[in-house]
Protein backbone atom coordinates (compact mmCIF):
# COMPACT_ATOMS: atom_id res chain seq x y z
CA UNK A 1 -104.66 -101.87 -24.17
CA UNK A 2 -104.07 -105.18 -26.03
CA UNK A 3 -105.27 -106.74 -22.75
CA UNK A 4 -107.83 -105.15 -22.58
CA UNK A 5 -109.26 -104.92 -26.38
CA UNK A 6 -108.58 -109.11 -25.69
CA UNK A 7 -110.61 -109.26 -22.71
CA UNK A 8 -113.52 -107.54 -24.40
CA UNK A 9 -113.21 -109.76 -27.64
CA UNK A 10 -113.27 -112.86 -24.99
CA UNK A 11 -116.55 -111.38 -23.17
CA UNK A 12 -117.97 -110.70 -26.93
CA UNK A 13 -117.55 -114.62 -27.54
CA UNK A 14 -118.54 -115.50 -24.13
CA UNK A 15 -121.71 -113.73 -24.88
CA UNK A 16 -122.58 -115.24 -28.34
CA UNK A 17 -121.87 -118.43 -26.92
CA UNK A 18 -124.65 -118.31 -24.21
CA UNK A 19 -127.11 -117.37 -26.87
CA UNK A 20 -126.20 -120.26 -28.94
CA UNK A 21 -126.74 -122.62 -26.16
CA UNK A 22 -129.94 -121.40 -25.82
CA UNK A 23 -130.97 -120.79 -29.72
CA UNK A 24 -129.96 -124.08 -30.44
CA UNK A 25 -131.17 -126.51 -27.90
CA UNK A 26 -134.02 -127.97 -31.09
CA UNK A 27 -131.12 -128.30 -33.64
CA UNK A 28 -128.92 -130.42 -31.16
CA UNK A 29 -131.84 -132.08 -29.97
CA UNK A 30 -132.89 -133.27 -33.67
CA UNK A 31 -129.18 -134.00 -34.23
CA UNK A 32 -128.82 -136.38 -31.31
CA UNK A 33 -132.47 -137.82 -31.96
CA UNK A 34 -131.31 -138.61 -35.43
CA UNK A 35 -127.95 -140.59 -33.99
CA UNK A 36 -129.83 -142.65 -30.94
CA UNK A 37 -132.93 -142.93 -31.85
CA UNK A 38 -134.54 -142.45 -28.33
CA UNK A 39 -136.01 -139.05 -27.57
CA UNK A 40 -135.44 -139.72 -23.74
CA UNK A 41 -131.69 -140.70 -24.50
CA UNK A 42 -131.63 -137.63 -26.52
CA UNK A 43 -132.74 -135.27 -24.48
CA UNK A 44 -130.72 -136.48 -21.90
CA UNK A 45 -127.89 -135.72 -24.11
CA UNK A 46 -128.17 -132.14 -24.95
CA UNK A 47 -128.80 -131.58 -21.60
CA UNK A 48 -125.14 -133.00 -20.79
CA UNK A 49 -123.26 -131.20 -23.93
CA UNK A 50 -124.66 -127.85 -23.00
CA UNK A 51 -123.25 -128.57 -19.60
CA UNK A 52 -119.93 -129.29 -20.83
CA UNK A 53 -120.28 -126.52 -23.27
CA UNK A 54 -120.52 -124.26 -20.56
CA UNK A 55 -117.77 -125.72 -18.16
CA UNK A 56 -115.52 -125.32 -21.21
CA UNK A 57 -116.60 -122.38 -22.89
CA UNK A 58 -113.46 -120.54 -22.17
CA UNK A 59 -111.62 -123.25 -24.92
CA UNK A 60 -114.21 -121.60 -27.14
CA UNK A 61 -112.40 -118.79 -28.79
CA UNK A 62 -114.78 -118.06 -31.66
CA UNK A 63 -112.16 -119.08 -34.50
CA UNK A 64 -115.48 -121.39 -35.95
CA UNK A 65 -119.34 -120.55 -35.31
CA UNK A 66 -120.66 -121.74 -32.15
CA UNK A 67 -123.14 -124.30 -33.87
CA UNK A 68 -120.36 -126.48 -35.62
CA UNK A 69 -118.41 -126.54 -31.82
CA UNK A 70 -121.59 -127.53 -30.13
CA UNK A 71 -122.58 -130.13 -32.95
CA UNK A 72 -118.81 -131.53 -32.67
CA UNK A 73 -119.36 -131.88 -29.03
CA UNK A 74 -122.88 -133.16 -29.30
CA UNK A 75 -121.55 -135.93 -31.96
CA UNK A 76 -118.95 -137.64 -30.19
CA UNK A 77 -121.04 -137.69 -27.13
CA UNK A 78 -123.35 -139.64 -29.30
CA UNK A 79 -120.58 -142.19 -30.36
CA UNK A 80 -119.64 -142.53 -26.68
CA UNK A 81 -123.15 -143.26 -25.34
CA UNK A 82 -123.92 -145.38 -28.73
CA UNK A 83 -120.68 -147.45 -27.89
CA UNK A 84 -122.79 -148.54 -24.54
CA UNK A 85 -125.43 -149.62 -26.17
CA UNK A 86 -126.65 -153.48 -26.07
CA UNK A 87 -129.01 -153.23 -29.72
CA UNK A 88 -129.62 -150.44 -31.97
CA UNK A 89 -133.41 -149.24 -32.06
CA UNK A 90 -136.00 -150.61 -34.39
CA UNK A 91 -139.20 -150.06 -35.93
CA UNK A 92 -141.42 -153.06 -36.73
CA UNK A 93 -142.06 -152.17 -40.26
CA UNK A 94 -138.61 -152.16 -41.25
CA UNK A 95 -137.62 -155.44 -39.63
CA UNK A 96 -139.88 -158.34 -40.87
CA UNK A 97 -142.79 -158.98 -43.38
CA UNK A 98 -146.14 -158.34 -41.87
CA UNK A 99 -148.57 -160.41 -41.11
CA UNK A 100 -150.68 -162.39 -42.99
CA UNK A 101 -152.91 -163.24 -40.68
CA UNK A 102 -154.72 -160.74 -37.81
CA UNK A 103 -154.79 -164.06 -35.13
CA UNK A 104 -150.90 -164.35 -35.33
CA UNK A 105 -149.95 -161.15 -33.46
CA UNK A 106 -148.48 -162.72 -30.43
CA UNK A 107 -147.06 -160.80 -27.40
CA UNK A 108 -145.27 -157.90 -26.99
CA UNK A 109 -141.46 -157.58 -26.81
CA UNK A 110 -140.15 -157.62 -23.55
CA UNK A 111 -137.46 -155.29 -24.40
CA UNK A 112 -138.48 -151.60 -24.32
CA UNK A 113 -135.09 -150.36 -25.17
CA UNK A 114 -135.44 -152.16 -28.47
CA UNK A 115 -137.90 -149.65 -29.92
CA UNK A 116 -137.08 -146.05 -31.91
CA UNK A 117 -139.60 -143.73 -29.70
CA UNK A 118 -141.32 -140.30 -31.32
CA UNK A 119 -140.21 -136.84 -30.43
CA UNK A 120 -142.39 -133.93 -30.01
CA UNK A 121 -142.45 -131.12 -32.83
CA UNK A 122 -142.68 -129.19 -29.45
CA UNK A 123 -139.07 -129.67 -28.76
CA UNK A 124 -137.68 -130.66 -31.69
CA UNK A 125 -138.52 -127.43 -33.79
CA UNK A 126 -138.95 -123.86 -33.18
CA UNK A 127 -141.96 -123.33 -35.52
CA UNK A 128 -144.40 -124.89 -37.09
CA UNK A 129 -143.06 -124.04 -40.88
CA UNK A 130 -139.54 -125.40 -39.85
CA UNK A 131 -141.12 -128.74 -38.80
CA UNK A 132 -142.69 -129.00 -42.15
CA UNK A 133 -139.64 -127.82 -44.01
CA UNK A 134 -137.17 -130.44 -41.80
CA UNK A 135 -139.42 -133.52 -41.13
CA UNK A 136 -138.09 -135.88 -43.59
CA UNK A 137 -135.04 -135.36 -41.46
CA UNK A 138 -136.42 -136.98 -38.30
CA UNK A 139 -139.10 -139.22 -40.04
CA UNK A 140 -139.44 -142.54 -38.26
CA UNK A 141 -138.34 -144.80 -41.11
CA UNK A 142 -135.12 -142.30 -41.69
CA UNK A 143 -134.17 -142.37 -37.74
CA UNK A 144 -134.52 -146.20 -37.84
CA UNK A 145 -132.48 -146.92 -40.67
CA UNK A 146 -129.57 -144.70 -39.24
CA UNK A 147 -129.81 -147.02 -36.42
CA UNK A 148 -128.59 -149.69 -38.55
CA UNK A 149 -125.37 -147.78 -39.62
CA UNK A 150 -122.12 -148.14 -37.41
CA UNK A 151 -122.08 -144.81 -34.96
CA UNK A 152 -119.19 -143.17 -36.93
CA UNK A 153 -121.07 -144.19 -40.31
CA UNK A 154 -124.06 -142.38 -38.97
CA UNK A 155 -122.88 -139.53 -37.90
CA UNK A 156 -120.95 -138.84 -41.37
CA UNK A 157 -123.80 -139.52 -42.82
CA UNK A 158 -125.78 -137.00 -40.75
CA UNK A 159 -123.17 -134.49 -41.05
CA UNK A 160 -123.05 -134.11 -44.73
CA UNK A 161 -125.68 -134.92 -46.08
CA UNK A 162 -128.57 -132.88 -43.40
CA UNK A 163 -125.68 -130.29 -41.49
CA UNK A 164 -123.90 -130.22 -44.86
CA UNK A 165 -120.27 -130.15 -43.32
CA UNK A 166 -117.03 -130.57 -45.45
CA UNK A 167 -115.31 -133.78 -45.85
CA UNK A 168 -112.40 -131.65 -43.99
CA UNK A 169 -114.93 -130.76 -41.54
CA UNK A 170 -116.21 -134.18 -40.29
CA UNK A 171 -112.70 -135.53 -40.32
CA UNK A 172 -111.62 -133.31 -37.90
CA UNK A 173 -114.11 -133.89 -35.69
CA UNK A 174 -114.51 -137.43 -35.73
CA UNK A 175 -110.90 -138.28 -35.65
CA UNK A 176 -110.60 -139.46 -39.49
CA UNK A 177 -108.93 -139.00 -42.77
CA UNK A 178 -110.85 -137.61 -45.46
CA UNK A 179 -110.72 -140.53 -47.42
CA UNK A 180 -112.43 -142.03 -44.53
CA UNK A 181 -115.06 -140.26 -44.79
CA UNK A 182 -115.50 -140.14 -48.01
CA UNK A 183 -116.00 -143.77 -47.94
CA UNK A 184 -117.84 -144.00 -44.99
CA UNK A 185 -119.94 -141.77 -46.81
CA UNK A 186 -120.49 -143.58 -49.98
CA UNK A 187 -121.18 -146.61 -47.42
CA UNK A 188 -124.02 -144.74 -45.65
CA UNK A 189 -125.73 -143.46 -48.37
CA UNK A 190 -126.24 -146.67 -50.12
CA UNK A 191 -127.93 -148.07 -47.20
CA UNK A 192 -130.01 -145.05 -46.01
CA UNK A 193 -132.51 -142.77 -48.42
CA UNK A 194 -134.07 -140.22 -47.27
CA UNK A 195 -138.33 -139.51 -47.65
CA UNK A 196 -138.82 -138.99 -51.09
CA UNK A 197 -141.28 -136.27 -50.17
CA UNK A 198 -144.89 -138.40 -50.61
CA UNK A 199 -145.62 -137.11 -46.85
CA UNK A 200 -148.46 -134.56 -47.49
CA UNK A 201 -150.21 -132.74 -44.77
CA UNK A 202 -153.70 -133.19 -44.21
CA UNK A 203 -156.78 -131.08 -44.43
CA UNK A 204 -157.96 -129.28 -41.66
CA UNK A 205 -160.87 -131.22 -42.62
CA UNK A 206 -159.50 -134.83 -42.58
CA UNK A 207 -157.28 -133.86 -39.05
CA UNK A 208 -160.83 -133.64 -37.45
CA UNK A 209 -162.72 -136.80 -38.87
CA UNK A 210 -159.35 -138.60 -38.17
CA UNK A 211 -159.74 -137.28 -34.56
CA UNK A 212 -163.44 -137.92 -34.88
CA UNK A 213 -163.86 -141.56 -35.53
CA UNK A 214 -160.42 -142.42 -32.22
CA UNK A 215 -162.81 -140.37 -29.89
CA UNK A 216 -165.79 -141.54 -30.92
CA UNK A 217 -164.44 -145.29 -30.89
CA UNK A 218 -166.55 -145.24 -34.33
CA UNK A 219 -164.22 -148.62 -35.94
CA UNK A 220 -165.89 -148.31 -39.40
CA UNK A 221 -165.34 -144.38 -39.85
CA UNK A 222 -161.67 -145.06 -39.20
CA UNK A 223 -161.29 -148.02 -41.41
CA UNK A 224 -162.66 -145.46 -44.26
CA UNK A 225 -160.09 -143.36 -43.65
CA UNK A 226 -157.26 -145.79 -44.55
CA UNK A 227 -155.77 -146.59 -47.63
CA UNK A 228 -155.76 -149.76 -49.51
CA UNK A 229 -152.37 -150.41 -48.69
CA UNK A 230 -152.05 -148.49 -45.11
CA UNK A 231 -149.57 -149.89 -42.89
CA UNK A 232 -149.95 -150.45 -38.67
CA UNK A 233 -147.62 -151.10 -36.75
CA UNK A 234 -147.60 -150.88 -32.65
CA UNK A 235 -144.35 -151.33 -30.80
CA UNK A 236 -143.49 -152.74 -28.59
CA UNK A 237 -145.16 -155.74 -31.10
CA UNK A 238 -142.83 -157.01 -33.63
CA UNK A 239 -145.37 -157.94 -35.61
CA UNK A 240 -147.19 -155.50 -37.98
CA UNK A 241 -150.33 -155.54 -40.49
CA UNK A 242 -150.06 -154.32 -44.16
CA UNK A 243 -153.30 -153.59 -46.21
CA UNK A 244 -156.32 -152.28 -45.03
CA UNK A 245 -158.06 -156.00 -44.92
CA UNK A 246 -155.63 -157.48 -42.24
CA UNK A 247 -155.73 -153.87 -40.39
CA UNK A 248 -159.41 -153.13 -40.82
CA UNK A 249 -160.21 -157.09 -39.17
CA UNK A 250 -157.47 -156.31 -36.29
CA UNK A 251 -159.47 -152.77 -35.67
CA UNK A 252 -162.62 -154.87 -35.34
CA UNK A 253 -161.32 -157.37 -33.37
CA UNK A 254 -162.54 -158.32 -29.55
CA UNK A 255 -159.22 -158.15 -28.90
CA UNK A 256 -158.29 -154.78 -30.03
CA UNK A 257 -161.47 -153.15 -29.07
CA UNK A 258 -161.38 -154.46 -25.17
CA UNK A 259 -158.10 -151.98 -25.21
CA UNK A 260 -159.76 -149.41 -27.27
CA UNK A 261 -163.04 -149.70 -25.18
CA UNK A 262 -160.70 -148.33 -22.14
CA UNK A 263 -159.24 -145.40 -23.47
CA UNK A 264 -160.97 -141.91 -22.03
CA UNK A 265 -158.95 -139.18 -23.61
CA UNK A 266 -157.54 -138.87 -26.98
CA UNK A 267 -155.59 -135.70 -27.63
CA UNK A 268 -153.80 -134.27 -30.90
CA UNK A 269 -150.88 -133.12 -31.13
CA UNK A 270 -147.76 -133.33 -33.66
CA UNK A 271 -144.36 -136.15 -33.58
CA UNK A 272 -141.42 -136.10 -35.65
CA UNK A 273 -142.99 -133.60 -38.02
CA UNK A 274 -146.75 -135.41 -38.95
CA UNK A 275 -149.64 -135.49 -37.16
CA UNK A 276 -149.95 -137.49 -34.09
CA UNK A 277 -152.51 -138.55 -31.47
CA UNK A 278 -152.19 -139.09 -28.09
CA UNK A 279 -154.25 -141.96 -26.08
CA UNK A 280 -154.75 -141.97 -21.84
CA UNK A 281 -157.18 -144.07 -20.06
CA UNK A 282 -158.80 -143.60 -16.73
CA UNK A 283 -156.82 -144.89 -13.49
CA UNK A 284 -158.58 -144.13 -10.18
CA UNK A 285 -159.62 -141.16 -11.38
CA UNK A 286 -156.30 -139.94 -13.07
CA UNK A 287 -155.63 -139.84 -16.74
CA UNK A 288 -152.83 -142.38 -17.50
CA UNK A 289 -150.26 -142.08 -20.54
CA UNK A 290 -151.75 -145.02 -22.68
CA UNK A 291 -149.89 -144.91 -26.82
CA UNK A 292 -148.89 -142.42 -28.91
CA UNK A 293 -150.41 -142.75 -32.15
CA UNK A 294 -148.01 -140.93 -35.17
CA UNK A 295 -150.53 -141.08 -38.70
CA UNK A 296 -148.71 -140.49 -42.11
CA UNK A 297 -151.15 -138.81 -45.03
CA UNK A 298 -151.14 -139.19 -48.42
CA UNK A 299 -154.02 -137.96 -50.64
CA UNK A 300 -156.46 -137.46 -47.25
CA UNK A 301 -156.09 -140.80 -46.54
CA UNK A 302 -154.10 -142.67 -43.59
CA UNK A 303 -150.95 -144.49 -45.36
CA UNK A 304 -149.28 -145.69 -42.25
CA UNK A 305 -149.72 -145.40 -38.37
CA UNK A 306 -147.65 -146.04 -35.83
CA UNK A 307 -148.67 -147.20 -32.42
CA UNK A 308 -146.07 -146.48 -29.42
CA UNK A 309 -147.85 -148.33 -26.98
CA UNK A 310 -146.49 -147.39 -23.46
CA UNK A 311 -145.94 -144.12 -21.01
CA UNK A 312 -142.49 -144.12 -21.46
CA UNK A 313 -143.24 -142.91 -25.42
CA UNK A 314 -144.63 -139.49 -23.60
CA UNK A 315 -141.14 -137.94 -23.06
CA UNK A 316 -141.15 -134.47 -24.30
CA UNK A 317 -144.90 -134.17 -24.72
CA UNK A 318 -147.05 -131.41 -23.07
CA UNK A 319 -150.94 -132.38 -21.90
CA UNK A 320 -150.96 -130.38 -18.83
C-alpha cells in the first residue's frame, strides 16, 4: 500500500509539474530576458531549461513549488551562458552623452551582439493587464543596467527584489552564504533603480496620430508629437539625440528621410510592456523586417523612442 499511495503521490507531482512547464513559459522567459538581455538568447534558454526540467523531473519531488525549481534551474543556466559571453548588452542612451550636433552621427556598430534587443508583450506576458502591472520589470533602461552587474550580482538582484526570494533562498541556489547575498544585494541595488513609474499609457487617441504621422511619412505631425526633451536613440548607432531640436532636424534630414522614404508597412504592436511600432520595406515584392520602433509616453507626448534597426530585433514578434 505504501508503494502504492507513493507511486500515486509521484504521478500527482509528475502532473503539476507538466502544467507548470507550460503555465510558466512568460515568467521564465521575462526572468531570463531580464539576466541576458537578448530576447533571442532568451528564448533560446527557456526552451533548454524546460528540456532539462523534463529529463529530470523525476529529482522533482514536490518538497518546494515547481516555479522556485524551474527559476533555480533557469538562473544558473543564465550564469553559465552569461560566463560565455564576450560584452554585456547596451543601450545607447545609457552609455554616452548625446549628440550635439545631428551631422555627427557616424556609422553603425559593427557588433550586433552589443545591443539589448526588445521582447514581445506577446511572449513575455499572458495578458494585457499583467504587462501593464510588470513592465517596469523588463523596461529597456532596467534590462540594460542589469547588464552592467556581475551575473551572480544580477541574478540576486532579480531574485529579491522582482521574484522576492529569501536571502536563504537565493543562497541555496546560487551556491552562496547569506551574507553573500546580502551584500551582493546591497551592491546591486545601489547601482540599479527601478522605473519610478512616469511611464503612462497613451490615449487611444494619441496611439493613432502616433501611428498616423510613421504611415503617412508626415515629418512635422511627428515632430509635434514629441516632447521638449524626447530622447532617440537607434541601435545599432552609438550615438543618440536628446531634445526635440537635434531630433526634430535628424527627422528632417535627407539622410533620414531617404530610409524613411523606403519603408511600405508600418505595423503596431506592443515591446517590453509600451507601445511599439514595427517598420518593413518592400524587397522584390516581399515585405522585409526593417526596425522596431519601442515609444515611451508621458502626458500624450513621445518622451523617448527607441529605434532597433535590423531583422534580427523581430524575434518573438507575430505579423503573419
Amino acid at each position: 500500500m505504501a508503494g502504492a499511495a507513493e507511486a500515486a503521490i509521484y504521478g500527482q507531482v509528475s502532473t503539476d509539474l507538466e502544467a507548470a512547464l507550460v503555465s510558466l513559459r512568460p515568467a521564465l522567459l521575462r526572468h531570463c530576458y531580464r539576466m541576458m538581455g537578448s530576447f533571442a538568447e532568451a528564448e533560446e534558454l527557456v526552451q533548454d531549461v524546460l528540456e532539462r526540467a523534463w529529463k529530470v523531473r523525476s529529482t522533482y519531488r514536490g518538497e518546494a513549488p515547481a516555479q522556485r525549481w524551474l527559476y533555480a534551474i533557469a538562473t544558473n543556466a543564465c550564469i553559465d551562458a552569461l560566463a560565455q559571453r564576450r560584452r554585456r548588452r547596451e543601450l545607447p542612451q545609457l552609455e554616452s552623452a548625446p549628440l550635439a550636433d545631428d551631422s555627427l552621427l557616424g556609422e553603425p556598430e559593427p557588433e550586433p551582439e552589443r545591443w539589448l534587443t526588445p521582447a514581445a508583450d506577446r511572449t513575455l506576458f499572458a495578458a494585457p493587464d499583467e504587462a501593464l502591472e510588470s513592465r517596469e520589470t523588463v523596461a529597456l533602461a532596467f534590462v540594460a543596467l542589469l547588464q552592467r552587474l556581475p551575473a551572480r550580482q544580477r541574478a540576486v538582484l532579480v531574485l529579491k527584489d522582482i521574484l522576492d526570494w529569501s536571502a536563504e533562498e537565493i543562497a541555496s541556489t546560487l551556491g552562496l552564504s547569506v551574507s553573500s547575498v546580502s551584500s551582493a544585494l546591497h551592491r546591486a541595488r545601489a547601482n540599479v533603480q527601478r522605473d519610478s513609474g512616469a511611464t503612462e499609457e497613451p490615449s487611444t487617441e494619441t496611439l493613432s496620430a502616433f501611428l498616423r504621422v510613421w504611415s503617412r511619412h508626415d515629418v512635422d505631425g511627428l515632430v509635434a508629437l514629441l516632447r521638449d526633451d524626447v530622447t532617440l536613440a537607434m541601435p545599432p548607432w552609438a550615438a543618440w539625440f536628446a531634445g526635440v531640436s537635434l531630433a526634430g532636424r535628424f527627422l528632417r534630414s535627407a539622410r533620414f528621410g531617404a530610409v524613411w522614404s523606403r519603408l511600405t508597412r508600418v505595423v503596431p504592436t506592443r515591446a517590453n510592456g509600451l507601445p511599439a511600432l514595427a517598420f518593413f520595406r518592400t524587397d522584390a515584392g516581399v515585405d522585409v523586417p526593417h526596425a522596431l520602433l519601442v515609444a515611451r509616453f508621458r502626458a500624450e507626448r513621445v518622451a523617448e523612442m527607441t529605434v532597433f534597426i535590423g531583422a534580427g530585433n523581430f524575434a518573438g514578434f507575430d505579423f503573419s
